[in-house]
N, C-alpha and C. Protein backbone atom coordinates (compact mmCIF):
# COMPACT_ATOMS: atom_id res chain seq x y z
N UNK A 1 0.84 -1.17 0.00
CA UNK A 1 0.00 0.00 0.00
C UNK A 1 0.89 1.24 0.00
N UNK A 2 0.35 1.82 -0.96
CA UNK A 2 1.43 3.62 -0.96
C UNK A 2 0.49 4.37 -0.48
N UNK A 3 0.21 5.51 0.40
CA UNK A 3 -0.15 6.39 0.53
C UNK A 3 0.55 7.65 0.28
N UNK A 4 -0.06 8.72 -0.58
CA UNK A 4 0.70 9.93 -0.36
C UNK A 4 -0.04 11.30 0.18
N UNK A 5 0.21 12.44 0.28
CA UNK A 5 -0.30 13.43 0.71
C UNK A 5 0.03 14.70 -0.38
N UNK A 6 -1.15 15.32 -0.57
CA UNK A 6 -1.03 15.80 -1.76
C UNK A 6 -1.89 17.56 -1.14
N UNK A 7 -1.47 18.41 -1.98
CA UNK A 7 -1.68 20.03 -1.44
C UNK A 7 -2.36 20.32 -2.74
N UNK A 8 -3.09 20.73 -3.19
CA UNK A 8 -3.95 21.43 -4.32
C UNK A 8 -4.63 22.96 -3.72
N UNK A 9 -3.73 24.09 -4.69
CA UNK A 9 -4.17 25.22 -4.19
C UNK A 9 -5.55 25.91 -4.86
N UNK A 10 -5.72 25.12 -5.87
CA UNK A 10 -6.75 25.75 -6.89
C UNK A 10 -7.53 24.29 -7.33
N UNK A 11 -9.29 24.97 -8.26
CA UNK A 11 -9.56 23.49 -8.83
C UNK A 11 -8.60 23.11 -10.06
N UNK A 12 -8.15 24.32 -10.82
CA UNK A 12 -6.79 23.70 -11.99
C UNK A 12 -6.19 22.83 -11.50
N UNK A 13 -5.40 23.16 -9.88
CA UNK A 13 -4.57 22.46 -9.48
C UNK A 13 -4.86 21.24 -9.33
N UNK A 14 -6.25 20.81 -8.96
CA UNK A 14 -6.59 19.51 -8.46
C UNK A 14 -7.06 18.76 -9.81
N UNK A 15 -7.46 19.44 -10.91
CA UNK A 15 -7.79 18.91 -12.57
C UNK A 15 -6.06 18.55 -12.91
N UNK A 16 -4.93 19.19 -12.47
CA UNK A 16 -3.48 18.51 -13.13
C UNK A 16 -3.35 17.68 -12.57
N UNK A 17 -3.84 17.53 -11.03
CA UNK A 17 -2.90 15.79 -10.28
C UNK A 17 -3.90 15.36 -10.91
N UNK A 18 -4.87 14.95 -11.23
CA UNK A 18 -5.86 13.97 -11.57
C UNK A 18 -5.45 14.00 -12.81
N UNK A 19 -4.97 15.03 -14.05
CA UNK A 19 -4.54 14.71 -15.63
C UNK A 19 -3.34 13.81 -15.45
N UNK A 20 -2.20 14.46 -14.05
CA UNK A 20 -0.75 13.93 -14.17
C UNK A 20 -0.99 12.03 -13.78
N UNK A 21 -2.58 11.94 -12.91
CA UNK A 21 -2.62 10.00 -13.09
C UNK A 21 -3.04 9.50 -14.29
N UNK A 22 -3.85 10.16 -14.81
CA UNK A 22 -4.39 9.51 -16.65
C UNK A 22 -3.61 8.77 -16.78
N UNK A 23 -2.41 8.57 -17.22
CA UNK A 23 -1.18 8.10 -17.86
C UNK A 23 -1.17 6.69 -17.54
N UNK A 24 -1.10 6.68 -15.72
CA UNK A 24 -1.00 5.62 -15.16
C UNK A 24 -2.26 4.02 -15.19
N UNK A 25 -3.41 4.84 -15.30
CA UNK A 25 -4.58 4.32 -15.47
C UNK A 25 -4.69 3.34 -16.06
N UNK A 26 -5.49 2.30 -16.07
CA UNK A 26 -5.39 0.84 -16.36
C UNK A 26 -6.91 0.36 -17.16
N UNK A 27 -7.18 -0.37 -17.67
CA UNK A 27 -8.50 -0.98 -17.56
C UNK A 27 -8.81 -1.57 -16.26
N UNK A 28 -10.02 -1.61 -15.77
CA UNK A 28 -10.82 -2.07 -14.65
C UNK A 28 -9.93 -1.15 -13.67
N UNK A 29 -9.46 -0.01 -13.71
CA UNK A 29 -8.91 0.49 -12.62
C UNK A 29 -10.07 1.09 -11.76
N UNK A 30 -10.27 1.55 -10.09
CA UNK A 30 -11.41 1.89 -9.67
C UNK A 30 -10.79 2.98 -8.61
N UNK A 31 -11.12 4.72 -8.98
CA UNK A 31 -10.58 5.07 -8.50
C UNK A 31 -12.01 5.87 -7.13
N UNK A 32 -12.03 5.74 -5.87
CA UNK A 32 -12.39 5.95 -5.47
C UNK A 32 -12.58 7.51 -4.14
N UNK A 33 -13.34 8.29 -4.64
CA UNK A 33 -13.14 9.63 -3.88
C UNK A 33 -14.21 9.89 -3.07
N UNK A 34 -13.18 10.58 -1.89
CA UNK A 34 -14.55 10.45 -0.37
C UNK A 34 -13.90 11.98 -0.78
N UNK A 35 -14.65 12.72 0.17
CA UNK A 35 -14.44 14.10 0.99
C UNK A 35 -16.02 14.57 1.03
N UNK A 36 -16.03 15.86 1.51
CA UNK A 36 -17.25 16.53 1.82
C UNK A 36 -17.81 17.55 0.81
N UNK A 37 -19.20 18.16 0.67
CA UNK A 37 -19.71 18.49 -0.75
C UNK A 37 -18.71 19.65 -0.74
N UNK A 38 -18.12 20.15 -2.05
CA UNK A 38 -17.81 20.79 -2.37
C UNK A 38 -15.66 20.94 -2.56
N UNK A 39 -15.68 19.47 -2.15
CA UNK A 39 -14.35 19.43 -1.69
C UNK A 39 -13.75 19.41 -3.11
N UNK A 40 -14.18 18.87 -4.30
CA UNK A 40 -13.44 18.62 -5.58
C UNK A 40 -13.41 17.79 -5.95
N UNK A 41 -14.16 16.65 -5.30
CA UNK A 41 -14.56 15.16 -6.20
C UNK A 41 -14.92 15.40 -8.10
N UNK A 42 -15.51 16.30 -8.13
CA UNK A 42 -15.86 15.93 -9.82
C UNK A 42 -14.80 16.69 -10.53
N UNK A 43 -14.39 17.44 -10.07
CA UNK A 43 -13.46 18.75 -10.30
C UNK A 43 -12.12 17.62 -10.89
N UNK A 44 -11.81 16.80 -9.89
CA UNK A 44 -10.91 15.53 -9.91
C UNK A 44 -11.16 14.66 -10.76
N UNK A 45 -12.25 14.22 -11.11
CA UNK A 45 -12.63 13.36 -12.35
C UNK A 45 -12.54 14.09 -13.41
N UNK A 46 -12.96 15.22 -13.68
CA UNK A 46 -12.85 16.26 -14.81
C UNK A 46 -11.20 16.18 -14.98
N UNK A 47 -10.14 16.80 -14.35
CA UNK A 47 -8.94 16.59 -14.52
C UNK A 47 -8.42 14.86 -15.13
N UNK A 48 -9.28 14.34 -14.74
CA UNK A 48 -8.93 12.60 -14.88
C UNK A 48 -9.26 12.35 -16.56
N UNK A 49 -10.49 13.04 -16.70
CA UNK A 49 -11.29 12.92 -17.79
C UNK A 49 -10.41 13.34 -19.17
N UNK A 50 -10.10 14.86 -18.86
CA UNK A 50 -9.21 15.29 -19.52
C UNK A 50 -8.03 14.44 -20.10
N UNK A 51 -7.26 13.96 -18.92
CA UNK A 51 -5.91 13.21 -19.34
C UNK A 51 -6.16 12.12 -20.37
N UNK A 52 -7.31 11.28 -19.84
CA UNK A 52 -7.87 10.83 -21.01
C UNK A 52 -8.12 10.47 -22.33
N UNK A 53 -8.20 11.75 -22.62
CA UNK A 53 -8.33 12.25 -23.86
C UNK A 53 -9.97 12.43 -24.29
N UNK A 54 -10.71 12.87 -23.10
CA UNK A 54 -11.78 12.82 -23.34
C UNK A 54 -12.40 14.35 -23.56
N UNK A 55 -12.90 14.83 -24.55
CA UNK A 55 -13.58 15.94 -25.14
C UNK A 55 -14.75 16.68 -24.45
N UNK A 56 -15.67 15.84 -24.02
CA UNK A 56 -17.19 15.75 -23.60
C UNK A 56 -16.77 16.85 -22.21
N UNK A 57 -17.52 17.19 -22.13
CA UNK A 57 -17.68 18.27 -20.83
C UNK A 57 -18.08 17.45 -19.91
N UNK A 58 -17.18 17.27 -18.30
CA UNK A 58 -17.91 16.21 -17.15
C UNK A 58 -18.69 17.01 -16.49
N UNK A 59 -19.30 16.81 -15.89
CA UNK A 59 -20.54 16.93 -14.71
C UNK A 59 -20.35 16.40 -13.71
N UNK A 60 -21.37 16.10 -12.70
CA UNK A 60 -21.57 15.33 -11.81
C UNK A 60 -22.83 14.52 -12.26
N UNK A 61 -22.34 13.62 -11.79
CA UNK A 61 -23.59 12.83 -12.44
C UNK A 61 -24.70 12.13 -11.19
N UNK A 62 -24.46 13.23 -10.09
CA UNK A 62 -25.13 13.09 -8.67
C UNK A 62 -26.65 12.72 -9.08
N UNK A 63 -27.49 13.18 -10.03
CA UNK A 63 -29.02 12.76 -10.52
C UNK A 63 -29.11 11.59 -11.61
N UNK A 64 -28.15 11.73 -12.31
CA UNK A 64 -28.36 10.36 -13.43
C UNK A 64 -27.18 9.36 -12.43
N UNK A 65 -26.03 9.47 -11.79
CA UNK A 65 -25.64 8.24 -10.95
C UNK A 65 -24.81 7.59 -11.59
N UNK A 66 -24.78 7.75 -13.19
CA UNK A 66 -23.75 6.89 -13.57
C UNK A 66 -23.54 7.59 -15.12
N UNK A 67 -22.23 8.03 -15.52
CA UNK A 67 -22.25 8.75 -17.09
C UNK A 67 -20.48 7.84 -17.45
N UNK A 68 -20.94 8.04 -18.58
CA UNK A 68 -19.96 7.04 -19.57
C UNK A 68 -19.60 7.89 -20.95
N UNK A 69 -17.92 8.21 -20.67
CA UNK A 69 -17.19 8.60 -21.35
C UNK A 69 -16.04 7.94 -22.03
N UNK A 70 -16.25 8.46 -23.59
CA UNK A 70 -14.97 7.74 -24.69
C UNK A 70 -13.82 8.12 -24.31
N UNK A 71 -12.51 8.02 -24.27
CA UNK A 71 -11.25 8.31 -24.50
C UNK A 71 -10.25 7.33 -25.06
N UNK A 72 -9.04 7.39 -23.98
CA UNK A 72 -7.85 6.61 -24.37
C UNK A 72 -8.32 5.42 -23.70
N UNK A 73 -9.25 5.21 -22.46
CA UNK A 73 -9.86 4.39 -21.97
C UNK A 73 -11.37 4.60 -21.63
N UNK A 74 -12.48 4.23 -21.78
CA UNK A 74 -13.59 4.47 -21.39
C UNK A 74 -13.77 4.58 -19.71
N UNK A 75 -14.29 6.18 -19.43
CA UNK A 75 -14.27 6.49 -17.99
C UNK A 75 -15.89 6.11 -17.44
N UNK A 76 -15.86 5.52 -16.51
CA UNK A 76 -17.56 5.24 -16.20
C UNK A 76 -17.38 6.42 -14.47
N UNK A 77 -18.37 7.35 -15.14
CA UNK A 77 -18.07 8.37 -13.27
C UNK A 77 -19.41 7.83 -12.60
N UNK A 78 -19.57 7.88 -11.82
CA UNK A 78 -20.73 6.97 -11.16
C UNK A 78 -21.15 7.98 -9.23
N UNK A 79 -21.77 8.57 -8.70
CA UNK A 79 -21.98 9.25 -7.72
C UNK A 79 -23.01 8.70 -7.03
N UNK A 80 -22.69 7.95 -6.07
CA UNK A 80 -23.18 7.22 -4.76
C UNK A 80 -24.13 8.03 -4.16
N UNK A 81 -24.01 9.42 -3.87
CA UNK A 81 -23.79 9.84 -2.52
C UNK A 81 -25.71 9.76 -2.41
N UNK A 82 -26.40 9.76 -3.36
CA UNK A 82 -28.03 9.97 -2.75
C UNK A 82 -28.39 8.17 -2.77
N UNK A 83 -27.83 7.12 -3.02
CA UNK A 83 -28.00 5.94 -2.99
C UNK A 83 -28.45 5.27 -1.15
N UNK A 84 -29.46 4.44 -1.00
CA UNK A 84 -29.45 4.55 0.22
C UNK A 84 -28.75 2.64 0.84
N UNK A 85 -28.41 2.24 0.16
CA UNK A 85 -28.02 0.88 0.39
C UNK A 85 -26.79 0.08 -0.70
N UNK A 86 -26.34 -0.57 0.06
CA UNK A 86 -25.37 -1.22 -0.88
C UNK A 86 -26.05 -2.02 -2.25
N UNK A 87 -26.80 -2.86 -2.22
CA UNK A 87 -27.92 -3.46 -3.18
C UNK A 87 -28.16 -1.94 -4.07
N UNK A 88 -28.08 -1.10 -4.16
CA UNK A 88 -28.60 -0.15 -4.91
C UNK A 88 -27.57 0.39 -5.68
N UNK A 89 -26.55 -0.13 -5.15
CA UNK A 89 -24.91 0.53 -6.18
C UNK A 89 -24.91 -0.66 -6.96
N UNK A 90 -25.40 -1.79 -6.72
CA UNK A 90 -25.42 -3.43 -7.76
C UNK A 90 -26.67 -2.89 -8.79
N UNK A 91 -27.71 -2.00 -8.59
CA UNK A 91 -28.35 -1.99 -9.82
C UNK A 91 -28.07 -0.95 -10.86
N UNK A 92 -26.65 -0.58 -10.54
CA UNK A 92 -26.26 0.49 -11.33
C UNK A 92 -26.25 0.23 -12.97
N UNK A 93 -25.71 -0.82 -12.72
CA UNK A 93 -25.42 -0.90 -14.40
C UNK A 93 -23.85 -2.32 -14.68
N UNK A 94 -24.01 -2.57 -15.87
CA UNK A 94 -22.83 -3.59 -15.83
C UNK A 94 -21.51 -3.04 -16.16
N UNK A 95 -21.19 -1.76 -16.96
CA UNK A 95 -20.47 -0.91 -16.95
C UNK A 95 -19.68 -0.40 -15.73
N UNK A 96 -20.33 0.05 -14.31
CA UNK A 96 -19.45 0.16 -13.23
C UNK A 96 -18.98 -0.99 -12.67
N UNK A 97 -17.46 -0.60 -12.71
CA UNK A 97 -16.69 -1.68 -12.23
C UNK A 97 -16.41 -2.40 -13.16
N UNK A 98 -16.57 -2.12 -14.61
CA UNK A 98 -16.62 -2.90 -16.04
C UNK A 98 -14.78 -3.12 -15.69
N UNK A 99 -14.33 -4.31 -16.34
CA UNK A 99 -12.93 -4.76 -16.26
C UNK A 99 -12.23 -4.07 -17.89
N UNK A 100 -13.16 -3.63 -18.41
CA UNK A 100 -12.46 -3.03 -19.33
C UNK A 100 -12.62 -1.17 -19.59
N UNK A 101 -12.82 -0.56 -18.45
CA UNK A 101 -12.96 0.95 -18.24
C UNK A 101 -12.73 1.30 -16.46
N UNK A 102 -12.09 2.65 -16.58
CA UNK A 102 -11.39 2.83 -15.71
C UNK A 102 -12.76 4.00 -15.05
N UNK A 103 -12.94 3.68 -13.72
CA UNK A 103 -14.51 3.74 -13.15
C UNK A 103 -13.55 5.00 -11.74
N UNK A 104 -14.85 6.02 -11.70
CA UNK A 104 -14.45 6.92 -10.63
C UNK A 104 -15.56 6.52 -10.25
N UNK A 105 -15.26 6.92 -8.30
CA UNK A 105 -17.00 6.76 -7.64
C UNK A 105 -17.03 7.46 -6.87
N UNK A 106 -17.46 8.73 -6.70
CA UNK A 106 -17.36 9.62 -6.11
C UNK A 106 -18.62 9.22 -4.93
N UNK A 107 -18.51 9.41 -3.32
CA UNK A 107 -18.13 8.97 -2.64
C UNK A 107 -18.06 7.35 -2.07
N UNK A 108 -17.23 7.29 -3.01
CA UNK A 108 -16.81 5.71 -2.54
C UNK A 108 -16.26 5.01 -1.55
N UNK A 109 -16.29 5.72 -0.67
CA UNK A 109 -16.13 5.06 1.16
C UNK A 109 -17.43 4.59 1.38
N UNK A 110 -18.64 5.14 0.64
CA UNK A 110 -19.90 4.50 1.33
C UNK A 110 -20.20 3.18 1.06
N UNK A 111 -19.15 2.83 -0.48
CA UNK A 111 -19.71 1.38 -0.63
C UNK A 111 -18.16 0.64 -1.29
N UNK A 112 -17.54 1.02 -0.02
CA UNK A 112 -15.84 0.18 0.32
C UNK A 112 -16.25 -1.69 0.45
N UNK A 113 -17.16 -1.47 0.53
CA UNK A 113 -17.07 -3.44 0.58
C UNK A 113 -17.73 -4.04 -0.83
N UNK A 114 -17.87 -3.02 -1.76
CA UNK A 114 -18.60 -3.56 -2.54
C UNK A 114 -17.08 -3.02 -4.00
N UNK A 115 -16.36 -2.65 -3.80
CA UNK A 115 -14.51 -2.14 -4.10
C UNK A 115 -14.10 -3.31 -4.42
N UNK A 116 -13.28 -3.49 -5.17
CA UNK A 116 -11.83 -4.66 -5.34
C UNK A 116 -10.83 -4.11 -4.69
N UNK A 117 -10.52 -5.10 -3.97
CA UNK A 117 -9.20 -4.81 -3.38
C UNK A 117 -8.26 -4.21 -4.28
N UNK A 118 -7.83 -4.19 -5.71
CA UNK A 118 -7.04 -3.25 -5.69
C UNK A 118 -7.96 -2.01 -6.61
N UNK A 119 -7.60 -0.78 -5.95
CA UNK A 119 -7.82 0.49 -6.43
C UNK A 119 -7.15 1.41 -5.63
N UNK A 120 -7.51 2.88 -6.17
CA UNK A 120 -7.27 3.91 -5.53
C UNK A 120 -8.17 4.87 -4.60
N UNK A 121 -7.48 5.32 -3.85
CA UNK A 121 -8.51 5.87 -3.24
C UNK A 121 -8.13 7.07 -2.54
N UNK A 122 -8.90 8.34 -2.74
CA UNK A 122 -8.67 9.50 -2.91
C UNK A 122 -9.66 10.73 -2.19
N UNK A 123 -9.25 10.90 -0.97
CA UNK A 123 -9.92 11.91 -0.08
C UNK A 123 -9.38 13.24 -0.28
N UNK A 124 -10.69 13.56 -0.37
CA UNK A 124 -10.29 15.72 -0.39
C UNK A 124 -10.74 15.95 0.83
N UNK A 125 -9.86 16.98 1.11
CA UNK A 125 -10.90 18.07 2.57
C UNK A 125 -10.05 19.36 1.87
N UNK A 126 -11.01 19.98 2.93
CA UNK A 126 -10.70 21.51 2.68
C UNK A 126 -10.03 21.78 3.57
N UNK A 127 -8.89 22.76 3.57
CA UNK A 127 -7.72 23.16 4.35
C UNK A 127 -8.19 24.92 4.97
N UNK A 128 -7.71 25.85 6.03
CA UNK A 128 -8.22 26.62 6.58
C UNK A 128 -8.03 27.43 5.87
N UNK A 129 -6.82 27.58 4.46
CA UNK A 129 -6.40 28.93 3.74
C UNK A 129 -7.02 28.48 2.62
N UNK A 130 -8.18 27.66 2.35
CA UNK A 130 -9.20 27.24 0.84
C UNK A 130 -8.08 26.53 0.02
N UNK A 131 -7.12 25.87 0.30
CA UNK A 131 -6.31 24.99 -0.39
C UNK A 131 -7.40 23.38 -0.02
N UNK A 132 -6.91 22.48 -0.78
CA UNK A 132 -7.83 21.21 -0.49
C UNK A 132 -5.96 20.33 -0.52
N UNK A 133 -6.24 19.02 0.56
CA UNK A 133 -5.26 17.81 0.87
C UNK A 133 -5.97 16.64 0.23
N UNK A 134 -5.49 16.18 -0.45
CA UNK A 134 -6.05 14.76 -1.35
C UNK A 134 -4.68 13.61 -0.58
N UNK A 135 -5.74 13.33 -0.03
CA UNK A 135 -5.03 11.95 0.59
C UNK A 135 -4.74 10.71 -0.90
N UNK A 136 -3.98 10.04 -1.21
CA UNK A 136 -3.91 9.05 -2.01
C UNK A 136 -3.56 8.36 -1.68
N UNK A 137 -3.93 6.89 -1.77
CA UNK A 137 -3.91 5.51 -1.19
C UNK A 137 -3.92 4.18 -2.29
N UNK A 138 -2.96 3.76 -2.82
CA UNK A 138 -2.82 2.92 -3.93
C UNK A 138 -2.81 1.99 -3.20
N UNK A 139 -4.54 0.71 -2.80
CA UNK A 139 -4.52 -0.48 -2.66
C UNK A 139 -4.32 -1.61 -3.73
N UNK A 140 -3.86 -2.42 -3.06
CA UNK A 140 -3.63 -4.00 -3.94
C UNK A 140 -2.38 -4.12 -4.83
N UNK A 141 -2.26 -5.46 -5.23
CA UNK A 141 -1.22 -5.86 -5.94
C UNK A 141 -1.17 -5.24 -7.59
N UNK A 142 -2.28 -4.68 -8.14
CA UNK A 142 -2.06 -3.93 -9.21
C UNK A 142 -1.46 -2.61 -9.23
N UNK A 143 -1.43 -2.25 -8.31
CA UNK A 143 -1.22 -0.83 -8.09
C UNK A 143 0.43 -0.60 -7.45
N UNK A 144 0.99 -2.22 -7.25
CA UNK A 144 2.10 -2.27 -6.59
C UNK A 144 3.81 -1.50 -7.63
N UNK A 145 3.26 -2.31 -8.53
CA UNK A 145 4.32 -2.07 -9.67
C UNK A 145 3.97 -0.48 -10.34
N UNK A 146 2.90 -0.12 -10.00
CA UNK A 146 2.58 1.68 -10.26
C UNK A 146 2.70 2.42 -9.10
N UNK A 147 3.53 2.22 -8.08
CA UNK A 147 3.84 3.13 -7.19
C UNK A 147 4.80 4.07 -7.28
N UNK A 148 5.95 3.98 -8.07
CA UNK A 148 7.05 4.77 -8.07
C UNK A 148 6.50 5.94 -9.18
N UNK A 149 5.84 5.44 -10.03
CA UNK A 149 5.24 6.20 -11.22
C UNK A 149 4.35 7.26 -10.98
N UNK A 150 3.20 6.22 -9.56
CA UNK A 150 2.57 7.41 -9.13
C UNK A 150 3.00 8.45 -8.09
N UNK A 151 4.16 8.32 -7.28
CA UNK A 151 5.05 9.11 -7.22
C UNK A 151 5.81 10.14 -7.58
N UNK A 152 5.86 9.69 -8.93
CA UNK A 152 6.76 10.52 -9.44
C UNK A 152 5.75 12.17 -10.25
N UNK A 153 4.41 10.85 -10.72
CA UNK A 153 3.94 11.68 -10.96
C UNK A 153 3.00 13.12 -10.54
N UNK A 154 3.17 12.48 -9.09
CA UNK A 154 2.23 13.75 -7.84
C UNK A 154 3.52 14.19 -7.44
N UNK A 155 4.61 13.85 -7.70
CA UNK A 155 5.67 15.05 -6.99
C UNK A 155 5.47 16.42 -7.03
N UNK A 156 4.79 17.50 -8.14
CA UNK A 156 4.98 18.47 -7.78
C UNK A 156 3.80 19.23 -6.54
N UNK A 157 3.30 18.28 -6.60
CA UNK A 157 1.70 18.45 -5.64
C UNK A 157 2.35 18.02 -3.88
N UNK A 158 3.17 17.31 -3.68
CA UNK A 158 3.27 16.47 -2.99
C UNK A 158 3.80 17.78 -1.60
N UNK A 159 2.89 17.11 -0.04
CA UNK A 159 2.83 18.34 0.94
C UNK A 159 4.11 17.66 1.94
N UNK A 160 4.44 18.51 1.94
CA UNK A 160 5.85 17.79 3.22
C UNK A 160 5.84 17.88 4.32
């Protein structure tokens, strides 16, 4: 497990660490983001989206729950947060969690048991000077051999 700690002073800032992981991104990768409303969860997928190579303007997809974007890999963004049970993230669709598209779930601490062990996982909060800390947490054995990479690639973000 890598964890890192990450400083984002702006939403640009938090759209480049999320462009600077694109790269790394996998099929069936599942990247998972907790924090509180307004912290930069979609803001973060939008940056993700981008790296991508994806065109389409993101949203939140907090009322439709699940939106599906073309790129270098097909992104499935998917938003939990009005869902009231685990059984209710299973009738999403066969697309989330698809093994061949790389799936954001914005807040995905609510349905951590329903996760593959390996993914990422990615908390915002808000800091007292309106900067946001993105915790990053690369679980499982897929993510083992992408640690130095993802390293290298949040270095300029990275809080000491």
């Amino acid at each position: 497990m890598t964890t890192l700690a990450l400083t984002s002073t702006s939403p640009d800032d938090t759209q480049a660490i999320a462009a600077a992981l694109a790269p790394l991104l996998r099929p069936g990768d599942v990247v998972a983001l907790s924090g509180e409303l307004g912290a930069g969860k979609t803001c973060f997928v939008q940056g993700a989206a981008r790296g991508l190579g994806i065109d389409e303007r993101v949203t939140s997809p907090t009322f439709v729950l699940v939106k599906l974007y073309e790129g270098r890999l097909p992104l499935v963004h998917c938003d939990v947060y009005r869902l009231e049970t685990l059984s209710d993230v299973q009738q999403l669709g066969d697309e989330v969690l698809a093994p061949d598209a790389v799936t954001c779930i914005e807040w995905g601490d609510a349905v951590t048991p329903l996760l593959p062990d390996d993914r990422l996982e990615i908390e915002l909060a808000h800091t007292a000077n309106g900067a946001r800390t993105l915790t990053v947490t690369a679980r499982g054995s897929g993510w083992r051999p992408r640690a130095d990479a993802l390293t290298a690639a949040f270095a300029p973000w990275r809080s000491s």
